[in-house]
PDB file of N, CA and C in Angstrom:
ATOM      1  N   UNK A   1     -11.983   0.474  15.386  1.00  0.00           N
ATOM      2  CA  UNK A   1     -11.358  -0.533  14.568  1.00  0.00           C
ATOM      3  C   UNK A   1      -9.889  -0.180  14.386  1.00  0.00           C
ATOM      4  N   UNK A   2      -8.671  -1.151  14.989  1.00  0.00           N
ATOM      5  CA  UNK A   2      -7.546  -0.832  14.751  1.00  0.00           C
ATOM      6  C   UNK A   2      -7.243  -2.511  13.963  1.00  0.00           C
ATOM      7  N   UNK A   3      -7.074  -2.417  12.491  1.00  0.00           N
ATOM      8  CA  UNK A   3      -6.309  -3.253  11.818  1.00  0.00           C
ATOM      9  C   UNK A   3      -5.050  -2.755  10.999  1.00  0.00           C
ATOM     10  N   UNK A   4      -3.921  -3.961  11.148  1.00  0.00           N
ATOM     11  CA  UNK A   4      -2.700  -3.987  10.309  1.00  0.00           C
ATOM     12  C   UNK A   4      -2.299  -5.008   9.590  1.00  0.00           C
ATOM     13  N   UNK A   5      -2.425  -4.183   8.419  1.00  0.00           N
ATOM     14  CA  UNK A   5      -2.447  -5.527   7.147  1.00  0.00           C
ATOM     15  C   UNK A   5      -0.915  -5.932   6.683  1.00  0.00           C
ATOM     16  N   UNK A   6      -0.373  -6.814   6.804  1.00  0.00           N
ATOM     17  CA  UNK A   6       0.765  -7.326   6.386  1.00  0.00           C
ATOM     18  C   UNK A   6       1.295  -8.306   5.874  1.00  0.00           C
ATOM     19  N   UNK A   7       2.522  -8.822   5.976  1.00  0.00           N
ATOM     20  CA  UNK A   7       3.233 -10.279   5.532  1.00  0.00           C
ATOM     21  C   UNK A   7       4.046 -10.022   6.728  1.00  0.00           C
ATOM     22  N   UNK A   8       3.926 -10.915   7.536  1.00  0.00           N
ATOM     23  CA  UNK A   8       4.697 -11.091   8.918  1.00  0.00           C
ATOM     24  C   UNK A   8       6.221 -11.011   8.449  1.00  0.00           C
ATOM     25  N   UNK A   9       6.326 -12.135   7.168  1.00  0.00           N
ATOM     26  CA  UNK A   9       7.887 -12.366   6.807  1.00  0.00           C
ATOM     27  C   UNK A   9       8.444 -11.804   6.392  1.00  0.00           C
ATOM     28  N   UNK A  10       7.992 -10.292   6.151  1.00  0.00           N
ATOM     29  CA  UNK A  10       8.135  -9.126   4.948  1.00  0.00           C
ATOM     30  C   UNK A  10       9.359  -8.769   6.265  1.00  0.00           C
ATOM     31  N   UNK A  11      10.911  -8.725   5.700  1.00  0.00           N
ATOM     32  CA  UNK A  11      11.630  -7.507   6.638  1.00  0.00           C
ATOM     33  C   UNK A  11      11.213  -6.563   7.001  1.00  0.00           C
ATOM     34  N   UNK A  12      10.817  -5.407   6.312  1.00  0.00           N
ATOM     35  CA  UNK A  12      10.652  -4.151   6.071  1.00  0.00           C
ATOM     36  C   UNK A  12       9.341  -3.857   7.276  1.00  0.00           C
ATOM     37  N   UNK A  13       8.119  -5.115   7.333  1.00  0.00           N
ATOM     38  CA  UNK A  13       7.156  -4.868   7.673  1.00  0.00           C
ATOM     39  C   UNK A  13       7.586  -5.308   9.600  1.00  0.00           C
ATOM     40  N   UNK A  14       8.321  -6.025   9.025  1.00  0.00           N
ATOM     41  CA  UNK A  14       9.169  -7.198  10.560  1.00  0.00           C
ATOM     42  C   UNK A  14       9.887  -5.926  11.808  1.00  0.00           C
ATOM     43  N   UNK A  15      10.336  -4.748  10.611  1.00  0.00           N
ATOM     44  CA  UNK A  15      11.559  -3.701  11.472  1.00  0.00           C
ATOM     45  C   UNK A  15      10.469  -2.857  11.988  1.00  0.00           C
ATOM     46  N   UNK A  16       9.372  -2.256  10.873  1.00  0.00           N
ATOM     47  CA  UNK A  16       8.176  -1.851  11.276  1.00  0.00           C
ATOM     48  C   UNK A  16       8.070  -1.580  12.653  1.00  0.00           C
ATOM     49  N   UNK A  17       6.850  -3.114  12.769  1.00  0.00           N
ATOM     50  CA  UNK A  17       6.538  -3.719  13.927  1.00  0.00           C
ATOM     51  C   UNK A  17       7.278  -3.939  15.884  1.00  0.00           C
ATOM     52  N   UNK A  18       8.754  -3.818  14.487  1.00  0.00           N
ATOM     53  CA  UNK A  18       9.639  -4.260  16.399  1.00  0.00           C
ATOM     54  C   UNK A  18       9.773  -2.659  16.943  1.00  0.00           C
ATOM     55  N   UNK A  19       9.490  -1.550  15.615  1.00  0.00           N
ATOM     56  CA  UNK A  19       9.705  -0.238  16.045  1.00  0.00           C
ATOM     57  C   UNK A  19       8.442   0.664  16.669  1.00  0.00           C
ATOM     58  N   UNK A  20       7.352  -0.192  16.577  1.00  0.00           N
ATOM     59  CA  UNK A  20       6.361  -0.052  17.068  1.00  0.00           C
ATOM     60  C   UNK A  20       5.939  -0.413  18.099  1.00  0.00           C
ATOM     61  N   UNK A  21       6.696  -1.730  18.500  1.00  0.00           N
ATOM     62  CA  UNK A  21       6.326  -2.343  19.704  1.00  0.00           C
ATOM     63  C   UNK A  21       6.289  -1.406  21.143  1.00  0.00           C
ATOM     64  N   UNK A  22       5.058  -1.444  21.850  1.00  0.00           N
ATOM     65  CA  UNK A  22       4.075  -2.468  22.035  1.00  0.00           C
ATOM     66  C   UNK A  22       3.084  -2.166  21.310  1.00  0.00           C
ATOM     67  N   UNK A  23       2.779  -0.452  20.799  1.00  0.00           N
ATOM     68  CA  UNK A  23       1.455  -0.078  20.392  1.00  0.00           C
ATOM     69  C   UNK A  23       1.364  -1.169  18.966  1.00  0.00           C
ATOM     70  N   UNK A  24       2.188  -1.625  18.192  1.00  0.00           N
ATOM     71  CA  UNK A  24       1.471  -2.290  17.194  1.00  0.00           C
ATOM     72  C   UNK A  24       0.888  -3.214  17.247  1.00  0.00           C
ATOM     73  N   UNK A  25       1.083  -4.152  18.648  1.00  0.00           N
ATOM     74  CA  UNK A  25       0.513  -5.387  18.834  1.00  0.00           C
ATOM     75  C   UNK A  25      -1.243  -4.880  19.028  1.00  0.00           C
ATOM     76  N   UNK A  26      -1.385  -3.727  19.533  1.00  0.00           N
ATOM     77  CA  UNK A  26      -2.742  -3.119  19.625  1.00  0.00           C
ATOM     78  C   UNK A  26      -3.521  -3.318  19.167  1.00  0.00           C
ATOM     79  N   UNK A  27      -3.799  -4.040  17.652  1.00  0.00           N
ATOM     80  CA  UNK A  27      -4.444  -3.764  16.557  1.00  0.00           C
ATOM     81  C   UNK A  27      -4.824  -5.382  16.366  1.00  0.00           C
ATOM     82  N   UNK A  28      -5.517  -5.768  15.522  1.00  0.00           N
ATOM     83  CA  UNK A  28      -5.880  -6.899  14.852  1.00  0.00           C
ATOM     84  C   UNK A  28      -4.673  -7.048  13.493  1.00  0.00           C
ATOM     85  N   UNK A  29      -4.007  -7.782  13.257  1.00  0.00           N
ATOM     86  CA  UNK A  29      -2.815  -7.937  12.536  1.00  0.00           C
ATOM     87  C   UNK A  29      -3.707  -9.251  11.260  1.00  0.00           C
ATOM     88  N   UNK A  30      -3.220  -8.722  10.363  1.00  0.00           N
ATOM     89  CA  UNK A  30      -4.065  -9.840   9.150  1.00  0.00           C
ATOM     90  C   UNK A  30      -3.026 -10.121   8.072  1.00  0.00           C
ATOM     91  N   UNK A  31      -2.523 -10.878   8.118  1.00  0.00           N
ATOM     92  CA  UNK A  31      -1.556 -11.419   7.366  1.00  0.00           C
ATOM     93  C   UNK A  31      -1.916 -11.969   5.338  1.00  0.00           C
ATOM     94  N   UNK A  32      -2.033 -11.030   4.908  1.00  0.00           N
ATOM     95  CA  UNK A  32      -2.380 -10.963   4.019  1.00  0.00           C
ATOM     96  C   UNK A  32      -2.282 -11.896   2.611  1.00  0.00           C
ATOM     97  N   UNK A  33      -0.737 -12.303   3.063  1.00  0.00           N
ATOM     98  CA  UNK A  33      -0.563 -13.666   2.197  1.00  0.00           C
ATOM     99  C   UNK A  33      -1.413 -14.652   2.518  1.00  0.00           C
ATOM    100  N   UNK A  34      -1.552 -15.110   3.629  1.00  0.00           N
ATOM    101  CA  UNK A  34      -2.753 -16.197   3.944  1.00  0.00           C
ATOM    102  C   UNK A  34      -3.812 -15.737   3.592  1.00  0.00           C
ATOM    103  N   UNK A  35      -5.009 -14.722   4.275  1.00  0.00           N
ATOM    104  CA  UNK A  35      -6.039 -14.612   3.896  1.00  0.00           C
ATOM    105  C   UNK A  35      -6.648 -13.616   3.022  1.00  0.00           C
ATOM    106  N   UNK A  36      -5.781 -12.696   2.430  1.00  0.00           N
ATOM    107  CA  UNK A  36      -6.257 -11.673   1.285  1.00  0.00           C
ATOM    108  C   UNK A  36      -6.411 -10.572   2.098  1.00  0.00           C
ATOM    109  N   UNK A  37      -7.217  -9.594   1.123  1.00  0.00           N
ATOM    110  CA  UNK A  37      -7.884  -8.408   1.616  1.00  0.00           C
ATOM    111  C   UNK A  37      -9.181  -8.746   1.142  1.00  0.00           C
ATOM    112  N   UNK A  38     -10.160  -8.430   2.158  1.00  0.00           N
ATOM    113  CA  UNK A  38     -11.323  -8.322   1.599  1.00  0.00           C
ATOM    114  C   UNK A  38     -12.373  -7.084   0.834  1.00  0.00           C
ATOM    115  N   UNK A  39     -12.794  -7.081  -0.075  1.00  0.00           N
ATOM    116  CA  UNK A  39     -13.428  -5.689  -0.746  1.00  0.00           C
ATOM    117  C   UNK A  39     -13.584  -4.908   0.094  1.00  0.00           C
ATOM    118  N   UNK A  40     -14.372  -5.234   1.264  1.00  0.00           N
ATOM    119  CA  UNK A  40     -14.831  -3.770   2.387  1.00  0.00           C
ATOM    120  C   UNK A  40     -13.842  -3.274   2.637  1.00  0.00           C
ATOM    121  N   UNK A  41     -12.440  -4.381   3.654  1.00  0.00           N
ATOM    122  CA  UNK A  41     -11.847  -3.858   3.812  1.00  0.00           C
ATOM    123  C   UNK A  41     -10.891  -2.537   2.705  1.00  0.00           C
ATOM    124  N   UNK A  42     -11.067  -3.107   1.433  1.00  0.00           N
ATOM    125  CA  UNK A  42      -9.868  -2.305   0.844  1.00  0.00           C
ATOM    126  C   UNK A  42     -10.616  -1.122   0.028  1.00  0.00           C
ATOM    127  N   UNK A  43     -11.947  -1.311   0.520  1.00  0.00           N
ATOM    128  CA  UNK A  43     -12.976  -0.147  -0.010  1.00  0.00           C
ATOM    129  C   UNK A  43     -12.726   1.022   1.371  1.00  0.00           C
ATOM    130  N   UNK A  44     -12.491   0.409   2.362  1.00  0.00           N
ATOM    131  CA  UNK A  44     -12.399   1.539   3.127  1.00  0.00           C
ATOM    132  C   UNK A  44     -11.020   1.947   3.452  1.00  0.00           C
ATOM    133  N   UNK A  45     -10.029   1.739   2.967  1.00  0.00           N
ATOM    134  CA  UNK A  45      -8.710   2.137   2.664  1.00  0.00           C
ATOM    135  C   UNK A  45      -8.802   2.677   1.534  1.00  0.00           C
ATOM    136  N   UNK A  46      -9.611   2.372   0.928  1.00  0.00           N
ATOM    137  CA  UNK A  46      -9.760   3.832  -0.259  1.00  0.00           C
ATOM    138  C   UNK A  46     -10.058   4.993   0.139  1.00  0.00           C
ATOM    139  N   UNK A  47     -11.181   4.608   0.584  1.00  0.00           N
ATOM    140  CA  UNK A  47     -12.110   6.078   0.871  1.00  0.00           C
ATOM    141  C   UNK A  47     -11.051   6.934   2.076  1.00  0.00           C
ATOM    142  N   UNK A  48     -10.872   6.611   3.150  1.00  0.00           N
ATOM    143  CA  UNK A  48      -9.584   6.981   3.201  1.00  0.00           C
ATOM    144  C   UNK A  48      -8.277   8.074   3.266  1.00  0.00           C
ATOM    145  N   UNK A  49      -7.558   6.616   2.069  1.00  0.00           N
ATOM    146  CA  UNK A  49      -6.246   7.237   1.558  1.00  0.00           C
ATOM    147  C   UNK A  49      -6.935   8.119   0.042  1.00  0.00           C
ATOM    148  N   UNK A  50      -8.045   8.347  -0.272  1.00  0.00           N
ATOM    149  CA  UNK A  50      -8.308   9.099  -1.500  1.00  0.00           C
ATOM    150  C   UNK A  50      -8.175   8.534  -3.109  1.00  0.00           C
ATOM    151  N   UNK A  51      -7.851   7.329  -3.055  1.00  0.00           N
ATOM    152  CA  UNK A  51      -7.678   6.555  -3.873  1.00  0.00           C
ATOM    153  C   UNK A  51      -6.963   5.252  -3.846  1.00  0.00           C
ATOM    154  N   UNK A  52      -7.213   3.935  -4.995  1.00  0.00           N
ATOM    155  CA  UNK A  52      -6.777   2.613  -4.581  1.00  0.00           C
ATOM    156  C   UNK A  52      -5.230   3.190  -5.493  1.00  0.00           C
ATOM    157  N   UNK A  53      -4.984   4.006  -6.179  1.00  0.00           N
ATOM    158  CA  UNK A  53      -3.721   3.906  -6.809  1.00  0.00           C
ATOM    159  C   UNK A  53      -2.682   4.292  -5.131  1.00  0.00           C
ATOM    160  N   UNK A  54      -3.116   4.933  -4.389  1.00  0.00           N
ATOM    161  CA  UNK A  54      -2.268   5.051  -3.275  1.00  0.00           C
ATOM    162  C   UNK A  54      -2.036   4.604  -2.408  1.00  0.00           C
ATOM    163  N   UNK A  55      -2.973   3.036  -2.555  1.00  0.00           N
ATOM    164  CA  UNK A  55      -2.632   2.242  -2.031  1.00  0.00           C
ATOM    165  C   UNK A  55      -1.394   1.115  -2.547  1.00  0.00           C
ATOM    166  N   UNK A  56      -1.446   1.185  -4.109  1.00  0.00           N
ATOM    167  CA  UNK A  56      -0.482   0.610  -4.843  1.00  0.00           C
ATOM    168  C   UNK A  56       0.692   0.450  -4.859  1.00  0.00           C
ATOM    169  N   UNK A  57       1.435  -0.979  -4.868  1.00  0.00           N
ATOM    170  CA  UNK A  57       2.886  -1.021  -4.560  1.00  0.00           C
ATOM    171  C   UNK A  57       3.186  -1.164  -6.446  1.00  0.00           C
ATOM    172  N   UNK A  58       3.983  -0.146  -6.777  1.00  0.00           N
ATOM    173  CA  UNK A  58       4.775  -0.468  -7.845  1.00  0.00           C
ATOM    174  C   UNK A  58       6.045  -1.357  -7.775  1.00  0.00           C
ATOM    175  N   UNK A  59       6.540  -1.715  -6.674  1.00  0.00           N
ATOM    176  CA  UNK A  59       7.792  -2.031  -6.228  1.00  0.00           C
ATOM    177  C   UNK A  59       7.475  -3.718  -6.207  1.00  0.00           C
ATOM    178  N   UNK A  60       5.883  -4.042  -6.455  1.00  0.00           N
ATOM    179  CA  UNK A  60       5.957  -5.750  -6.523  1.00  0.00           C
ATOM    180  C   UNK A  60       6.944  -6.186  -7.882  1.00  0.00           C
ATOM    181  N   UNK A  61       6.828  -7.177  -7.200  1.00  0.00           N
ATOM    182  CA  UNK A  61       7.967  -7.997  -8.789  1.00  0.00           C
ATOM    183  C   UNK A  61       6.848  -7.964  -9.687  1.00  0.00           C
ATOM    184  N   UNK A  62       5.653  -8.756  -9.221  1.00  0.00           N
ATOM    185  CA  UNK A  62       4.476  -8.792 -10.551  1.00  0.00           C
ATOM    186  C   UNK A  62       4.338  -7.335 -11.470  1.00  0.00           C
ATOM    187  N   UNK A  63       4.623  -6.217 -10.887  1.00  0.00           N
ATOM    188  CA  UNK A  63       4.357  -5.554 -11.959  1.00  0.00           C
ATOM    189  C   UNK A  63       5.033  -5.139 -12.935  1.00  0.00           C
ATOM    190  N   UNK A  64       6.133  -5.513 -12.897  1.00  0.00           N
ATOM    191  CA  UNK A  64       7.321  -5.498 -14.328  1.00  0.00           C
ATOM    192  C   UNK A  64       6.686  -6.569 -14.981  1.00  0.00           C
ATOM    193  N   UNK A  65       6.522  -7.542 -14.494  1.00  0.00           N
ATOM    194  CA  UNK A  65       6.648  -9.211 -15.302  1.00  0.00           C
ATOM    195  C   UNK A  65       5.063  -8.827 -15.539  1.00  0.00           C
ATOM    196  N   UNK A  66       4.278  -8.791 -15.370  1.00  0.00           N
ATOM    197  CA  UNK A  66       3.187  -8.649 -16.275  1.00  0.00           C
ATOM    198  C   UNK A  66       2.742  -7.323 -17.013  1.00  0.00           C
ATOM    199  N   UNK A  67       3.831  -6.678 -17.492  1.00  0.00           N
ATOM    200  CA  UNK A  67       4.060  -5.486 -17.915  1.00  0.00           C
ATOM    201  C   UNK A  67       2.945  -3.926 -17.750  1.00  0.00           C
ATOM    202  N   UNK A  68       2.927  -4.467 -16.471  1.00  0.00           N
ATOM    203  CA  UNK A  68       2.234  -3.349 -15.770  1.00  0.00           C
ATOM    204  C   UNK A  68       2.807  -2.088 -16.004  1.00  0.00           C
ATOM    205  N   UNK A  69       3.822  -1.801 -16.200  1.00  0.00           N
ATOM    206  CA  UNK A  69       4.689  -0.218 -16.068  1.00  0.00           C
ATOM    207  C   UNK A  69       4.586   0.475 -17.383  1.00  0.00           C
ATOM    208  N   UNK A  70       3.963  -0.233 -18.145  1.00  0.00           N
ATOM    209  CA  UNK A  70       4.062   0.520 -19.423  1.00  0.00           C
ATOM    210  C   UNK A  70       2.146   0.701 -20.208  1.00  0.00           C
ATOM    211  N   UNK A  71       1.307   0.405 -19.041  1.00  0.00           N
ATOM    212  CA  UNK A  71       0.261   0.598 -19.203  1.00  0.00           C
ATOM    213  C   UNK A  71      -0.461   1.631 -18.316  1.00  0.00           C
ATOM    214  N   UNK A  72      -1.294   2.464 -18.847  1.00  0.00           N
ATOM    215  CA  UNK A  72      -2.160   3.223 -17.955  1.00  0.00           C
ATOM    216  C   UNK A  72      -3.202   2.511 -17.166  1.00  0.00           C
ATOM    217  N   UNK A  73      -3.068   2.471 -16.313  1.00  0.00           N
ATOM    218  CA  UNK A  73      -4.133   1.671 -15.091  1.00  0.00           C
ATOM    219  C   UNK A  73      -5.512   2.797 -14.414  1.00  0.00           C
ATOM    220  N   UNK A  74      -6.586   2.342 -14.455  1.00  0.00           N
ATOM    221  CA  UNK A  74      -7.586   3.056 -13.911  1.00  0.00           C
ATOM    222  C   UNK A  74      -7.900   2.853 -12.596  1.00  0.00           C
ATOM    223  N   UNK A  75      -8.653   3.307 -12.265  1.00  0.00           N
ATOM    224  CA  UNK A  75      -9.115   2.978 -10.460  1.00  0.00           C
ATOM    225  C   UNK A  75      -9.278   1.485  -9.913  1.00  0.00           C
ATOM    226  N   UNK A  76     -10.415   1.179 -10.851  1.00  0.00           N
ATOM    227  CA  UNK A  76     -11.296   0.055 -11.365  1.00  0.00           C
ATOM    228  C   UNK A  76      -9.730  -1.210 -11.219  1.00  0.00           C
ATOM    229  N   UNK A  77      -8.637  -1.081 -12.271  1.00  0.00           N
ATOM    230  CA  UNK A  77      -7.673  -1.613 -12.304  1.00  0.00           C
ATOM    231  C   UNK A  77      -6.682  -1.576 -11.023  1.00  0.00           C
ATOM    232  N   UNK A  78      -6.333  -0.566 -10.714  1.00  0.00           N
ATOM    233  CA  UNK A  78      -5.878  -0.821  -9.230  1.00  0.00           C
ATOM    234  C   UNK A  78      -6.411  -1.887  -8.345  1.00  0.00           C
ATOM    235  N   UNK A  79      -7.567  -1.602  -7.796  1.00  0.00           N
ATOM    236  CA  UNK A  79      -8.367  -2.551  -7.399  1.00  0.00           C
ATOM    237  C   UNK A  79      -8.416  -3.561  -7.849  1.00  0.00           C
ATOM    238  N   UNK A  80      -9.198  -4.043  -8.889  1.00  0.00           N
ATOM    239  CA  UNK A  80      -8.816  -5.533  -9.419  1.00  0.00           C
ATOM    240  C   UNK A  80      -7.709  -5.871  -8.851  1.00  0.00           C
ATOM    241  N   UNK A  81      -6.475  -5.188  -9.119  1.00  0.00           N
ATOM    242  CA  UNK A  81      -5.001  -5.785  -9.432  1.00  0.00           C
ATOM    243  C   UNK A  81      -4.637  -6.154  -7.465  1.00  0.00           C
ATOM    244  N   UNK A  82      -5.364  -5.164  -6.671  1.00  0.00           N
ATOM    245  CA  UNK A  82      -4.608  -5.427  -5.223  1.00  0.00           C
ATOM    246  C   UNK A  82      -5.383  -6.426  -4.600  1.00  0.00           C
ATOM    247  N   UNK A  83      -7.279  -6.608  -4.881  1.00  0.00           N
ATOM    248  CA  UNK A  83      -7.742  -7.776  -4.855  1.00  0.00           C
ATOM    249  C   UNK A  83      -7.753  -9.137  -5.045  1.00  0.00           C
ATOM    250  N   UNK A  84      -6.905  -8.783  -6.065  1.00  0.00           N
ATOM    251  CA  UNK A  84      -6.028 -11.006  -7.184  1.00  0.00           C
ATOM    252  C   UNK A  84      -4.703 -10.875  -6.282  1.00  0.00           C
ATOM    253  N   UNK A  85      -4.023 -10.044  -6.470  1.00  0.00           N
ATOM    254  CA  UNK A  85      -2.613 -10.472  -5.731  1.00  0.00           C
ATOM    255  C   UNK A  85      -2.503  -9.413  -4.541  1.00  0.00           C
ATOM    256  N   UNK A  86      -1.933  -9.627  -3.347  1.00  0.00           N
ATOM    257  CA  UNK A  86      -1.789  -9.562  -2.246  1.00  0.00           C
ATOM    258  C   UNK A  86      -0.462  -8.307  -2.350  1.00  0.00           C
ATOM    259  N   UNK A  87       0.792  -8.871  -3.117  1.00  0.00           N
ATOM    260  CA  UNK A  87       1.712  -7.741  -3.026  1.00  0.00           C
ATOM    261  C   UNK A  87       1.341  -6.984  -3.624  1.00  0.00           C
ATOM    262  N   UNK A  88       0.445  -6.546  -4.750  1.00  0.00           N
ATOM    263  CA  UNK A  88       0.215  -5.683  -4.560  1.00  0.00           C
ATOM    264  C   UNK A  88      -0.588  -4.141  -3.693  1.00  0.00           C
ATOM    265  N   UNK A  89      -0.264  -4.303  -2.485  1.00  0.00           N
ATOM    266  CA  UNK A  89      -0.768  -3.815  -1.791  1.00  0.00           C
ATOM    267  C   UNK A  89       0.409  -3.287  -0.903  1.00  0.00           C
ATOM    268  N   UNK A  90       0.785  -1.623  -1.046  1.00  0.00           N
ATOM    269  CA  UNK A  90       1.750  -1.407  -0.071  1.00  0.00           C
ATOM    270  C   UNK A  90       1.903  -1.502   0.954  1.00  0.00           C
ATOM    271  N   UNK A  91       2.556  -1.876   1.800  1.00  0.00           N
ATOM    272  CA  UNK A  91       2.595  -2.477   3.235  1.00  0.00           C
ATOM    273  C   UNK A  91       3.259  -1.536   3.920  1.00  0.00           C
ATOM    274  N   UNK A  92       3.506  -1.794   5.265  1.00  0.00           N
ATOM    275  CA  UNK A  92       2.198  -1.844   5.872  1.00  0.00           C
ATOM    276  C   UNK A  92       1.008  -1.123   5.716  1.00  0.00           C
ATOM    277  N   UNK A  93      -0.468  -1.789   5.831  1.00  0.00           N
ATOM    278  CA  UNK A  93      -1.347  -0.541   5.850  1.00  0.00           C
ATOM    279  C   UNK A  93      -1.826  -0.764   7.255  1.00  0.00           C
ATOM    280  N   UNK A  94      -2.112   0.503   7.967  1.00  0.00           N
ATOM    281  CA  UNK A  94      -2.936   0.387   9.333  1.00  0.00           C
ATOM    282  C   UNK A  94      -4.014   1.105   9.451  1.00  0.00           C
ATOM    283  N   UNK A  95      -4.891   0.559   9.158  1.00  0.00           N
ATOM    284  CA  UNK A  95      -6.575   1.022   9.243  1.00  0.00           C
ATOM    285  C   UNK A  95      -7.147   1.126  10.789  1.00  0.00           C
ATOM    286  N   UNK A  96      -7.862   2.487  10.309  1.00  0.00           N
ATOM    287  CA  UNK A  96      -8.238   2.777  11.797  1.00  0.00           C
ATOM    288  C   UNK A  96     -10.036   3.479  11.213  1.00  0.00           C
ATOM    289  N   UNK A  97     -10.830   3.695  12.300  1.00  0.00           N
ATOM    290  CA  UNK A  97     -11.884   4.356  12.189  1.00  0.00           C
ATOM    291  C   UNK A  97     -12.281   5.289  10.976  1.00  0.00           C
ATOM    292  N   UNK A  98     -11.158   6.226  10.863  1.00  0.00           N
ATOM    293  CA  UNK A  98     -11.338   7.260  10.608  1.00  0.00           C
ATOM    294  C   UNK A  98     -10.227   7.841   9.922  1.00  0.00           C
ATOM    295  N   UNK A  99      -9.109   7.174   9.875  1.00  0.00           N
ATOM    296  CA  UNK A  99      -7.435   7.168   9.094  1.00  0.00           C
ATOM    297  C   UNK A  99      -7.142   6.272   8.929  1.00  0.00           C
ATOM    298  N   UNK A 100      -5.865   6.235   8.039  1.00  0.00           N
ATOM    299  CA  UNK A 100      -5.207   4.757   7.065  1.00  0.00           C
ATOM    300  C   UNK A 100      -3.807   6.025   6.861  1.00  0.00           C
ATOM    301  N   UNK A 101      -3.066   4.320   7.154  1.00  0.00           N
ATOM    302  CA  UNK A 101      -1.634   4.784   7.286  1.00  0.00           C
ATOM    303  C   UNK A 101      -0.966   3.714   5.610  1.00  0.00           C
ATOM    304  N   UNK A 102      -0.501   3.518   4.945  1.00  0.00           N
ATOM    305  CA  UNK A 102       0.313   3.119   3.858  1.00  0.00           C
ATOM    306  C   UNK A 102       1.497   3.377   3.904  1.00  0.00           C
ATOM    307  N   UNK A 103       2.234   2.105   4.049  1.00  0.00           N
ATOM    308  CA  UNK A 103       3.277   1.936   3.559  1.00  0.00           C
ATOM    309  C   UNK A 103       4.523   2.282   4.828  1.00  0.00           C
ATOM    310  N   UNK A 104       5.670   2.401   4.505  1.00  0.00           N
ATOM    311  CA  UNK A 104       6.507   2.286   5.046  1.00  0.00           C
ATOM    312  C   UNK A 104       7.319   3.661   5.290  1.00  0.00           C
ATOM    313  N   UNK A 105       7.287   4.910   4.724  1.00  0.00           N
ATOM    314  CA  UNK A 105       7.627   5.701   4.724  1.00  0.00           C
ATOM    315  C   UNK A 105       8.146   6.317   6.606  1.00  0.00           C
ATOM    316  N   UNK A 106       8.860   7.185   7.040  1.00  0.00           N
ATOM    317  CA  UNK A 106       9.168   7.297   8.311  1.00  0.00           C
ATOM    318  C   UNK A 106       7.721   8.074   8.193  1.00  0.00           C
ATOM    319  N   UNK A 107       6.876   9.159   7.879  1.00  0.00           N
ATOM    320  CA  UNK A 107       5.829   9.817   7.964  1.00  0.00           C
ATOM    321  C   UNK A 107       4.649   8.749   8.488  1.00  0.00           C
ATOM    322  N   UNK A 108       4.619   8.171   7.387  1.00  0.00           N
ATOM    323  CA  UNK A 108       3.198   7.320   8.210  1.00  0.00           C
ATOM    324  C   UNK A 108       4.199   6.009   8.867  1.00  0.00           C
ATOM    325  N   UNK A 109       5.017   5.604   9.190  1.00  0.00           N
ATOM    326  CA  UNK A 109       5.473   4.933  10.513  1.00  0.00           C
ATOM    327  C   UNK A 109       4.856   6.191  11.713  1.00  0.00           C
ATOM    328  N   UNK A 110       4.960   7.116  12.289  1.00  0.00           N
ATOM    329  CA  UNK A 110       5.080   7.532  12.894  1.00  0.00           C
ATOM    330  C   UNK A 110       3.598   8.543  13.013  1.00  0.00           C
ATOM    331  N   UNK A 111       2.946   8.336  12.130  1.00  0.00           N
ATOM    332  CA  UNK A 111       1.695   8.401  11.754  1.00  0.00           C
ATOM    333  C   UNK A 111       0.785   7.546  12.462  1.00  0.00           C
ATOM    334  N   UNK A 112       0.929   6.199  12.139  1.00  0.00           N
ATOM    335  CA  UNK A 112       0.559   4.893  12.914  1.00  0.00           C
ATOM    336  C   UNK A 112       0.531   5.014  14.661  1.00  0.00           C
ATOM    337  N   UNK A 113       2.464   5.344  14.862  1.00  0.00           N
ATOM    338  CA  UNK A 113       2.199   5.103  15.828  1.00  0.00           C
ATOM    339  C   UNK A 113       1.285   6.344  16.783  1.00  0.00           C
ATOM    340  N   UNK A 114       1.041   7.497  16.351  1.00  0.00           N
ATOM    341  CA  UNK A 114       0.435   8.341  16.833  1.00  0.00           C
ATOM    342  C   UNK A 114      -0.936   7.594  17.463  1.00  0.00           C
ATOM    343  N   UNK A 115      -1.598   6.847  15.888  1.00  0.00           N
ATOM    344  CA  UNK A 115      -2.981   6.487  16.155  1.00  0.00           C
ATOM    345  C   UNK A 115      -3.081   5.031  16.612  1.00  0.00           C
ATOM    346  N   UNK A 116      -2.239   4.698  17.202  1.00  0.00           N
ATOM    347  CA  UNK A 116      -2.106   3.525  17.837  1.00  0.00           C
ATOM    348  C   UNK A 116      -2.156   3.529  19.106  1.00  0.00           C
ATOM    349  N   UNK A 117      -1.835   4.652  19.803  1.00  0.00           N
ATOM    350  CA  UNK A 117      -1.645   4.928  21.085  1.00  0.00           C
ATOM    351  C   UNK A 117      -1.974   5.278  21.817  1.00  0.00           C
TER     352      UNK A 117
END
């Protein structure tokens, strides 16, 4: 199983991709604004990355404006929160068998492309 969960229109995810090219086209690409994440899927990006908080984007706009930053959030809450809304979910993630890559960092860019290839 090679999936990459994204927002096509996302820059960040856009520079990604062209820096990946060809191995990123490799994968099943799921555009997340359209169709969500589904529980399995983001149950097995838990298990995983070791937790749904590390899957968590603090950097969405929603979480200032619904004053997320000044509350303690549990597991349980992570989840909920990346299940209802979509940004919250750091991007890129690239799910594989047996590893999960998060986010954008040069480490797991280059992480990815290892297990892409």
């Amino acid at each position: 199983m090679k999936k990459a969960f994204t927002i096509p229109t996302c820059k960040t995810c856009q520079r990604i991709f062209d820096d990946l090219a060809p191995e990123g086209k490799n994968c099943e690409i799921i555009n997340i604004k359209e169709s969500g994440i589904s529980a399995k899927d983001l149950d097995s990006m838990k298990e995983l990355a070791g937790s749904y908080e590390a899957l968590f984007s603090r950097r969405a706009m929603k979480f200032r404006s619904m004053g997320l930053a000044d509350k303690n959030l549990s597991e349980n809450d992570y989840r909920t929160l990346i299940l209802g809304e979509y940004t919250f979910l750091k991007r890129p993630v690239f799910l594989f068998d047996h590893a999960v890559t998060v986010g954008s960092r040069k480490v797991e860019v280059e992480r990815a492309r290892e297990l892409l290839g």
